[in-house]
Each structure stands twice: as C-alpha cells, then as structure tokens.
C-alpha atoms as a PDB file:
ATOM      1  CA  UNK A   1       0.000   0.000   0.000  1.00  0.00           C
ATOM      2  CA  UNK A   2       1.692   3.346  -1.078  1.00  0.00           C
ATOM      3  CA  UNK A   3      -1.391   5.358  -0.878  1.00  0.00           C
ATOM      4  CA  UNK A   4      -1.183   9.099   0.618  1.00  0.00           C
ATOM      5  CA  UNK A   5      -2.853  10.387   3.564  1.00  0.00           C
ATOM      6  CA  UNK A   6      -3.551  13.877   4.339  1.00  0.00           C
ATOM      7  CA  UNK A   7      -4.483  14.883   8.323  1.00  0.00           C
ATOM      8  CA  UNK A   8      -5.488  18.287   8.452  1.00  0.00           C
ATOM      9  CA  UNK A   9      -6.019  18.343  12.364  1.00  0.00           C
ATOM     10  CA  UNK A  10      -5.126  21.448  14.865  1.00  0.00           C
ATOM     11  CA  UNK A  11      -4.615  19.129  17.865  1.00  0.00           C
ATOM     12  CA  UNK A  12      -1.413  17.898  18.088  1.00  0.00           C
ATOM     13  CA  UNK A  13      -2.145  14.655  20.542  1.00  0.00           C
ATOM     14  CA  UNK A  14      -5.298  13.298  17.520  1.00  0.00           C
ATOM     15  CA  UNK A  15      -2.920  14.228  14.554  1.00  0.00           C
ATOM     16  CA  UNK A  16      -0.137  12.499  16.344  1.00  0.00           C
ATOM     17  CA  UNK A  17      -2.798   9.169  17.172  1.00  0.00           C
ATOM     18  CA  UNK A  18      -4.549   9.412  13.678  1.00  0.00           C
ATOM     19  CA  UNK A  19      -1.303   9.388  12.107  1.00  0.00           C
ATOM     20  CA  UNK A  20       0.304   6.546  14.128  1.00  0.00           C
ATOM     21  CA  UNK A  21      -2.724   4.247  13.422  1.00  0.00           C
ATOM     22  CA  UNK A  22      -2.757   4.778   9.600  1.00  0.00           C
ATOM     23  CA  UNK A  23       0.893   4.505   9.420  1.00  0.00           C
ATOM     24  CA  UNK A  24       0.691   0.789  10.767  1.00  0.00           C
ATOM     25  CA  UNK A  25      -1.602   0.169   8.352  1.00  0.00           C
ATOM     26  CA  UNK A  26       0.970   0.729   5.395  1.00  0.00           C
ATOM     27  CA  UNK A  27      -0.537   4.229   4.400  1.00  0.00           C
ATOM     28  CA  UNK A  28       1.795   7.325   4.015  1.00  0.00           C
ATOM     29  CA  UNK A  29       1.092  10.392   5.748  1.00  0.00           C
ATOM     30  CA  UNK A  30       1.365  14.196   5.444  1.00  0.00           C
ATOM     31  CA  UNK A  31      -0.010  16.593   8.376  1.00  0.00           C
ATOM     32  CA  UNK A  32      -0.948  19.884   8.235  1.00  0.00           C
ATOM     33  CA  UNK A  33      -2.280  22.106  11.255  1.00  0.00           C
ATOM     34  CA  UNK A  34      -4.179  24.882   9.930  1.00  0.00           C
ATOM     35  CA  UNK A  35      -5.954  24.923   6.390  1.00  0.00           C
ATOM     36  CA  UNK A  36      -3.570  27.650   5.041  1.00  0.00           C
ATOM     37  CA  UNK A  37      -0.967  24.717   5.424  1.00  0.00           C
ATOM     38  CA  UNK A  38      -3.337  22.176   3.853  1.00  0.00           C
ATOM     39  CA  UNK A  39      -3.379  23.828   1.057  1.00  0.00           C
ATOM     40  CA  UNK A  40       0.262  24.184   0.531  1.00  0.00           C
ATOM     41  CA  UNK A  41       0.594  20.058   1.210  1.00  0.00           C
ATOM     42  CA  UNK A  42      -2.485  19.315  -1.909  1.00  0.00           C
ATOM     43  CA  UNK A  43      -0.539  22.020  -4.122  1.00  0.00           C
ATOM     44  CA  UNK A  44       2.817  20.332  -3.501  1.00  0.00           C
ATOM     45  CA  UNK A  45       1.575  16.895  -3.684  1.00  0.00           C
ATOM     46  CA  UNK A  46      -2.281  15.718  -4.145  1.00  0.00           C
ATOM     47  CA  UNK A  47      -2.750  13.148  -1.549  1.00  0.00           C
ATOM     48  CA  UNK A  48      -5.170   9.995  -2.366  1.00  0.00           C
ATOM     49  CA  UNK A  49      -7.234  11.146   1.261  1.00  0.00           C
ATOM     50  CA  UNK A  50      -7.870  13.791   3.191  1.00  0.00           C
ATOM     51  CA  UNK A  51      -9.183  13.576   6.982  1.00  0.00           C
ATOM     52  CA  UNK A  52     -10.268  16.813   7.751  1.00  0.00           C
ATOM     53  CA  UNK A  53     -10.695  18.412  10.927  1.00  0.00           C
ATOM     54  CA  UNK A  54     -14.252  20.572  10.893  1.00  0.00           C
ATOM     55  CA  UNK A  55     -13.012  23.607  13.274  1.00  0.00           C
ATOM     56  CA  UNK A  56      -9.617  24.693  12.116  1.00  0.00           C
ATOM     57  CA  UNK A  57      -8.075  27.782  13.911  1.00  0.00           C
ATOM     58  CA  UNK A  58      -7.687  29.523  10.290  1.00  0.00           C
ATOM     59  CA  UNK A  59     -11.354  28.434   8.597  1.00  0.00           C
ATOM     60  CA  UNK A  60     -14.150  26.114   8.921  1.00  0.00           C
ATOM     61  CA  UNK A  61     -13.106  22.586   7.814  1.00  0.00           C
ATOM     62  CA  UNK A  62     -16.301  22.396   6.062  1.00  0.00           C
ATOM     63  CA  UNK A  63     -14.815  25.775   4.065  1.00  0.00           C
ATOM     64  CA  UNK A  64     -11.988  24.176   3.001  1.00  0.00           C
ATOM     65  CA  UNK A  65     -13.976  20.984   1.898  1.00  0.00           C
ATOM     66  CA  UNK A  66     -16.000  22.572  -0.032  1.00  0.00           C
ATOM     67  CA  UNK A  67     -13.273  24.935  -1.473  1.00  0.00           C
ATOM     68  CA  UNK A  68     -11.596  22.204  -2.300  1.00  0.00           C
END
C-alpha cells in the first residue's frame, strides 16, 4: 500500500494518534495544522485522502472541503 494520507487536524495529541494508526496500516502520511498549510501540502503533492478536521483555527473545515 503506497497510498497518501492527508491529516489536516489542529490538535497535536489526535494528529499524532490518527497518524500513528494509519501509518501501521501501510498508508503514508502528510499533516498539516491549519488549512492555510493544507493547502500548501495538496498544491505540492495531491494526496489519495484527506481527513479533515471541521473547526480549524484559520477556517471552517467544512470551508476548506467545499473549497476544495
């Protein structure tokens, strides 16, 4: 499995757990903390999923979602 995970998630502890558990599972992951910095990780490299955080200290998860 070489697929790429993106974890847009403001709290370090879940982003930390959420990205521990998918790693076991083969997946490779890419973190961002606000959505300014999500959007600088999909324009570098489109990831194959995105697990979005609804409140983001910068915008509205749902924003960005449907921005996206």
């Amino acid at each position: 499995m070489n697929e790429k995970v993106l974890i847009v998630e403001d709290e370090p502890q879940m982003l930390r757990i959420l990205g521990l558990t998918l790693e076991k599972h083969g997946y490779r992951i890419a973190a961002a903390q606000t959505a300014a910095a999500a959007r600088a990780q999909i324009q570098a490299s489109l990831p194959d999923l995105i697990v979005l955080d609804v409140m983001l200290p910068d915008t509205s998860g749902l924003d960005l979602c449907q921005e996206l």
